[in-house]
N, C-alpha and C. Protein backbone atom coordinates (compact mmCIF):
# COMPACT_ATOMS: atom_id res chain seq x y z
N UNK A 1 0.84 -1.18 0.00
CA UNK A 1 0.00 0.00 0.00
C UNK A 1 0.88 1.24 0.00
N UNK A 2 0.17 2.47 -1.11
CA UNK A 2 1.49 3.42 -1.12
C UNK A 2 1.24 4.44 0.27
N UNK A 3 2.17 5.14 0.94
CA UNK A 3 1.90 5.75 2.25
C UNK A 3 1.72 7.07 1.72
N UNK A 4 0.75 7.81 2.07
CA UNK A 4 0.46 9.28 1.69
C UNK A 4 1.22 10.00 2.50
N UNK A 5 1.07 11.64 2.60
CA UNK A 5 2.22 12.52 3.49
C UNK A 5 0.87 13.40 3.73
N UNK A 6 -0.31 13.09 3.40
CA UNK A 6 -1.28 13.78 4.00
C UNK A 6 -2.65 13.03 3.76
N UNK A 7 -3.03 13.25 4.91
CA UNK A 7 -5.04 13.07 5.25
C UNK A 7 -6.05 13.39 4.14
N UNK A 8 -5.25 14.36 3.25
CA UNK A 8 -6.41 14.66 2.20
C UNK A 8 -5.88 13.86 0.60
N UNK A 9 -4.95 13.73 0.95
CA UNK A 9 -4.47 12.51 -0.08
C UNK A 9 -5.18 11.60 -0.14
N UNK A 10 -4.90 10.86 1.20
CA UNK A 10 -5.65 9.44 1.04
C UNK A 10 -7.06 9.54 0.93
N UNK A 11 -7.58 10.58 1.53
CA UNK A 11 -8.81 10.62 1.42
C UNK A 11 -9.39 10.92 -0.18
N UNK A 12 -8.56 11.35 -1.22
CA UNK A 12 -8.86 11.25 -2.65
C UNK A 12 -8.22 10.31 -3.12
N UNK A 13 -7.38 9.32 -2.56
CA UNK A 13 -7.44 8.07 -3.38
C UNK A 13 -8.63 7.15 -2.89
N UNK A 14 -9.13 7.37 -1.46
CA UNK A 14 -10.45 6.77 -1.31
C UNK A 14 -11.63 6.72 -1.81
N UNK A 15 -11.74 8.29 -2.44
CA UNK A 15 -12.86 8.66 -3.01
C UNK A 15 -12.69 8.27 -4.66
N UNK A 16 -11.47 7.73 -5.10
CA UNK A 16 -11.52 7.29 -6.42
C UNK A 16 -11.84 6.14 -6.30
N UNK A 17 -11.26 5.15 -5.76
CA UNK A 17 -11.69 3.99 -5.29
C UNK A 17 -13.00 3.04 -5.31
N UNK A 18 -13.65 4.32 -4.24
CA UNK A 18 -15.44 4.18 -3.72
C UNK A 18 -16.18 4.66 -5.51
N UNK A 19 -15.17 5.63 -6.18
CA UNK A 19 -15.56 5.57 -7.39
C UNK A 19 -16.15 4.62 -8.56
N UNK A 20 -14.62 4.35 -8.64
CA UNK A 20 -14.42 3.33 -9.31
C UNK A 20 -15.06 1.98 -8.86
N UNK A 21 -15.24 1.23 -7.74
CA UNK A 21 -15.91 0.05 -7.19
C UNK A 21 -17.89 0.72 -7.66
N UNK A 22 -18.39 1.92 -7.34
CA UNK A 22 -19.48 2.10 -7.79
C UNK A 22 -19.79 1.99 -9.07
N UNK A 23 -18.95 2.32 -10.11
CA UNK A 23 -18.94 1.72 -11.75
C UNK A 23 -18.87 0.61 -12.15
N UNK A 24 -18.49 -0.16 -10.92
CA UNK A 24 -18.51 -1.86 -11.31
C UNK A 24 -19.76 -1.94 -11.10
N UNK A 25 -20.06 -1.74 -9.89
CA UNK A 25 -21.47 -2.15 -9.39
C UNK A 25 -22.71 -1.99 -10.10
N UNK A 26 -22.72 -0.92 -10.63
CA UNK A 26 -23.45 -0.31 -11.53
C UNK A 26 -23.46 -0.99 -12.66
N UNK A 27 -22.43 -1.27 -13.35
CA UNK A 27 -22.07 -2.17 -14.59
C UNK A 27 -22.58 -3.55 -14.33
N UNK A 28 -22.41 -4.35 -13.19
CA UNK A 28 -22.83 -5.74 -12.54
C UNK A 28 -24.06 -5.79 -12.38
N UNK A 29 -25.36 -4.52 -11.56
CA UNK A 29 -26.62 -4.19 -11.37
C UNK A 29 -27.24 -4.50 -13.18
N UNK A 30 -26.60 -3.54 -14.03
CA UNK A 30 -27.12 -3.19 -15.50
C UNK A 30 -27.28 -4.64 -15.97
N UNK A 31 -26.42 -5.32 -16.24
CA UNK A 31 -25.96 -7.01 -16.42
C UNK A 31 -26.69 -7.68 -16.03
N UNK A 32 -27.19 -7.35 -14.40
CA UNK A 32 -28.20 -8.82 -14.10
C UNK A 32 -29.71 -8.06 -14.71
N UNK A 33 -30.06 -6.70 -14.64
CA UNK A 33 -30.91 -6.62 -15.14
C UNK A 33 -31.57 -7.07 -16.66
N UNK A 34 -30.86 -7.33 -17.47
CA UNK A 34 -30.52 -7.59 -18.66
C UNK A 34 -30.79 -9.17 -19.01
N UNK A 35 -30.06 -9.61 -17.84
CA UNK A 35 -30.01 -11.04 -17.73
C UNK A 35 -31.58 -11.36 -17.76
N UNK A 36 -32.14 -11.06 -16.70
CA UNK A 36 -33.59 -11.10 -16.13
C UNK A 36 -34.50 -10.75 -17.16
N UNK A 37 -34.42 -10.06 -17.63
CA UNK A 37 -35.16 -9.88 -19.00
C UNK A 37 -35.41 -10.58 -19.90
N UNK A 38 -33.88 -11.06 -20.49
CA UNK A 38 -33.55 -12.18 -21.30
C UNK A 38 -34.58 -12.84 -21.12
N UNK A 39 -34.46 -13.76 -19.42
CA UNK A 39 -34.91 -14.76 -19.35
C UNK A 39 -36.45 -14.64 -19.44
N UNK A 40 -37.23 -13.80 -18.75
CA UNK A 40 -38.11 -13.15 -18.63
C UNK A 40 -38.97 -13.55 -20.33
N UNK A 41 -37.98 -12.53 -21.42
CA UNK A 41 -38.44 -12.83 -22.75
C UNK A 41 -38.58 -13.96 -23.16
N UNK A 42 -37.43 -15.34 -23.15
CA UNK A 42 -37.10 -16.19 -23.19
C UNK A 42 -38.28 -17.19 -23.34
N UNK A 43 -39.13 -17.21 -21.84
CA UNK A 43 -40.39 -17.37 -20.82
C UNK A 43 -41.46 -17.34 -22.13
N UNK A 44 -41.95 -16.40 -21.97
CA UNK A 44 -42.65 -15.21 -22.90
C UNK A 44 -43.05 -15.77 -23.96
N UNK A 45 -41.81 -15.54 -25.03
CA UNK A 45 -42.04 -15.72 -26.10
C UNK A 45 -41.20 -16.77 -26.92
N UNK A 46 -40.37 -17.49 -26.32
CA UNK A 46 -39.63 -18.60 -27.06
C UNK A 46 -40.02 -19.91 -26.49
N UNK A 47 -40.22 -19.95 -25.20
CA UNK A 47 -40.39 -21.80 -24.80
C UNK A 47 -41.72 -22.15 -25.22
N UNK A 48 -42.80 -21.61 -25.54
CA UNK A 48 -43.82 -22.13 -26.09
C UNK A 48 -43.52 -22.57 -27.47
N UNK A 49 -42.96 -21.54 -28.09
CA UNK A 49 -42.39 -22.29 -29.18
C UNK A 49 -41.62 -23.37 -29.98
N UNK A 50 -40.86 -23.47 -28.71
CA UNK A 50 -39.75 -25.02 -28.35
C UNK A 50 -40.71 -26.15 -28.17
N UNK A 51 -41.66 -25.66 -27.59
CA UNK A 51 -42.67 -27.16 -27.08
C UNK A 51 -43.34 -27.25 -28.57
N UNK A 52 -44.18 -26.14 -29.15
CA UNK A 52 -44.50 -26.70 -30.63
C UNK A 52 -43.60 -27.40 -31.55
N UNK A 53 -43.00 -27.02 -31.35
CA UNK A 53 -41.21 -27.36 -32.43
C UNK A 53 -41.40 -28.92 -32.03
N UNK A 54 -41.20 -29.29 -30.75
CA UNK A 54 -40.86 -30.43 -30.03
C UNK A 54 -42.34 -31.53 -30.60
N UNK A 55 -43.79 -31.11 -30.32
CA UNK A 55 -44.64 -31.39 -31.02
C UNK A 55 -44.66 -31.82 -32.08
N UNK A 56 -44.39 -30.87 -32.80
CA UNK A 56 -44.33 -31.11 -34.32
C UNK A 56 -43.57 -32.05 -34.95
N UNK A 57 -41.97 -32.30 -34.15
CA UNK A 57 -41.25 -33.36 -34.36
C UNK A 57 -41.46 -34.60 -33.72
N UNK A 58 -42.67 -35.01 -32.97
CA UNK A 58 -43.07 -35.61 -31.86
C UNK A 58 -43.94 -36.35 -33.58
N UNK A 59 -45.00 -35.67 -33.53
CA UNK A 59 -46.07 -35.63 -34.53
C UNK A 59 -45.70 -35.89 -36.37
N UNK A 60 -44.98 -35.44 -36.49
CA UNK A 60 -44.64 -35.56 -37.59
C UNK A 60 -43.77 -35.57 -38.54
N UNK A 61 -42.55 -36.12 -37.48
CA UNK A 61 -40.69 -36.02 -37.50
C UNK A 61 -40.29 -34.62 -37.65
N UNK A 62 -39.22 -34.85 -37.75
CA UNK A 62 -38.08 -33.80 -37.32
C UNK A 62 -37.61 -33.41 -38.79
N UNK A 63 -37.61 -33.72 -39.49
CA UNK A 63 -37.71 -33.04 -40.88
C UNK A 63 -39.17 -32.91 -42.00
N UNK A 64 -39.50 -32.86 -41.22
CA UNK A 64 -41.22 -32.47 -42.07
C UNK A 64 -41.06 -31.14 -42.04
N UNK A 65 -42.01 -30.64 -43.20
CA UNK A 65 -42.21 -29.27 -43.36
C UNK A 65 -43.23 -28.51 -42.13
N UNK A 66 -43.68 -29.51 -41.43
CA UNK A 66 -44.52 -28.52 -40.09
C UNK A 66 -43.42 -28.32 -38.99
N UNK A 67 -42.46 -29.20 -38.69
CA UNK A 67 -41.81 -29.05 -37.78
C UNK A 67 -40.86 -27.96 -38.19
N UNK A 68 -40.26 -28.29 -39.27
CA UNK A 68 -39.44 -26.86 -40.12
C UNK A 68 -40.28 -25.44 -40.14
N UNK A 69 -40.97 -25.49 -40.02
CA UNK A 69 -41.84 -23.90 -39.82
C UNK A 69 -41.65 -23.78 -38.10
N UNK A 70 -42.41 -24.84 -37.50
CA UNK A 70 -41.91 -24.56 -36.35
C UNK A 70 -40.82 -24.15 -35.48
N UNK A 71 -39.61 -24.85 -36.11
CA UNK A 71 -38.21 -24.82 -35.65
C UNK A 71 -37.61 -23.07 -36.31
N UNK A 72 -38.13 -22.93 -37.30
CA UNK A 72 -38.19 -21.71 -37.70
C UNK A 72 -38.58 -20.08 -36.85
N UNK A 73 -39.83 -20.14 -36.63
CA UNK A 73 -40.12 -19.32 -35.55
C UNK A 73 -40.13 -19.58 -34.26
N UNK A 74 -39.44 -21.06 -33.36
CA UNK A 74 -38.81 -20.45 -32.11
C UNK A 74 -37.60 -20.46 -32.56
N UNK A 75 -36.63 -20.57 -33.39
CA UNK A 75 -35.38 -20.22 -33.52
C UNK A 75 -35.51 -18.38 -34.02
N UNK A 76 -36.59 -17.95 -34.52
CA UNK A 76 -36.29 -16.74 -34.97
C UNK A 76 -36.77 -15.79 -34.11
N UNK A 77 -37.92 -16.24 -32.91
CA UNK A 77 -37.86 -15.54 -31.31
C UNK A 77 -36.96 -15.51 -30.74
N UNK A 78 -35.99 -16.67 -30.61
CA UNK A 78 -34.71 -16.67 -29.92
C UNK A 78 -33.67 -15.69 -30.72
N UNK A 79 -33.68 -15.93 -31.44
CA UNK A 79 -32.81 -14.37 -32.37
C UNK A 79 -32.97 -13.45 -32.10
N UNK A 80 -34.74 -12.66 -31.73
CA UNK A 80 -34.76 -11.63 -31.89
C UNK A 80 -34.65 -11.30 -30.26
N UNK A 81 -34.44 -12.04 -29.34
CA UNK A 81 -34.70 -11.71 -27.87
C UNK A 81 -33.18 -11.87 -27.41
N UNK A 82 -32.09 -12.08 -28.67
CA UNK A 82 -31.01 -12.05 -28.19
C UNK A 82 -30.17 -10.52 -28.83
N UNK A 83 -31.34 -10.10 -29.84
CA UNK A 83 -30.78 -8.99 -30.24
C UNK A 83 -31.14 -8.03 -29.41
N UNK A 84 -32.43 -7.86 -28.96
CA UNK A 84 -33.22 -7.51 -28.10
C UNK A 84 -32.42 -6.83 -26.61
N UNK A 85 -31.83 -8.43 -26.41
CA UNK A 85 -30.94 -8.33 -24.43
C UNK A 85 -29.48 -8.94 -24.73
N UNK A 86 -28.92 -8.03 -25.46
CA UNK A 86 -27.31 -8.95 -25.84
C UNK A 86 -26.48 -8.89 -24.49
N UNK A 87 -26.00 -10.29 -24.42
CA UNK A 87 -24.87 -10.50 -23.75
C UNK A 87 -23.92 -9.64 -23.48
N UNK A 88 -23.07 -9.74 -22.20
CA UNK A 88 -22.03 -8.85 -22.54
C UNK A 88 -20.32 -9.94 -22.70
């Protein structure tokens, strides 16, 4: 640790510090919010679609043209809910 030669020194490397650790936090807060959303959307508007998909290949294989429409629009909800809440 570097030793200061005054009280108001350290006290502004503290206050950069408490700075800087609040920009993480903030950055980490933004992130899970994001996250939550995702999933939130995810919920929403893609797993119903996974279960038709799953249906459809259940019903009428996995390369039929119903399941291919299906696999189509929950793969293209999942696209748009990743453009939507991108990763970091």
């Amino acid at each position: 640790m570097t030793q200061y030669s005054t009280a108001p020194e350290r006290a502004q490397q503290l206050a950069e510090e408490a700075i800087k650790l609040l920009k993480q936090a903030k950055a980490l807060q933004h992130q899970a919010q994001v996250d939550a959303a995702r999933m939130q959307a995810y919920q929403q508007h893609s797993d119903g679609l996974a279960f038709q998909f799953l249906a459809a290949c259940a019903e009428y294989g996995e390369h039929s043209p119903q399941a291919g429409k299906a696999r189509e629009r929950w793969l293209g909800a999942r696209n748009a809910i990743k453009v939507q809440f991108p990763r970091n």
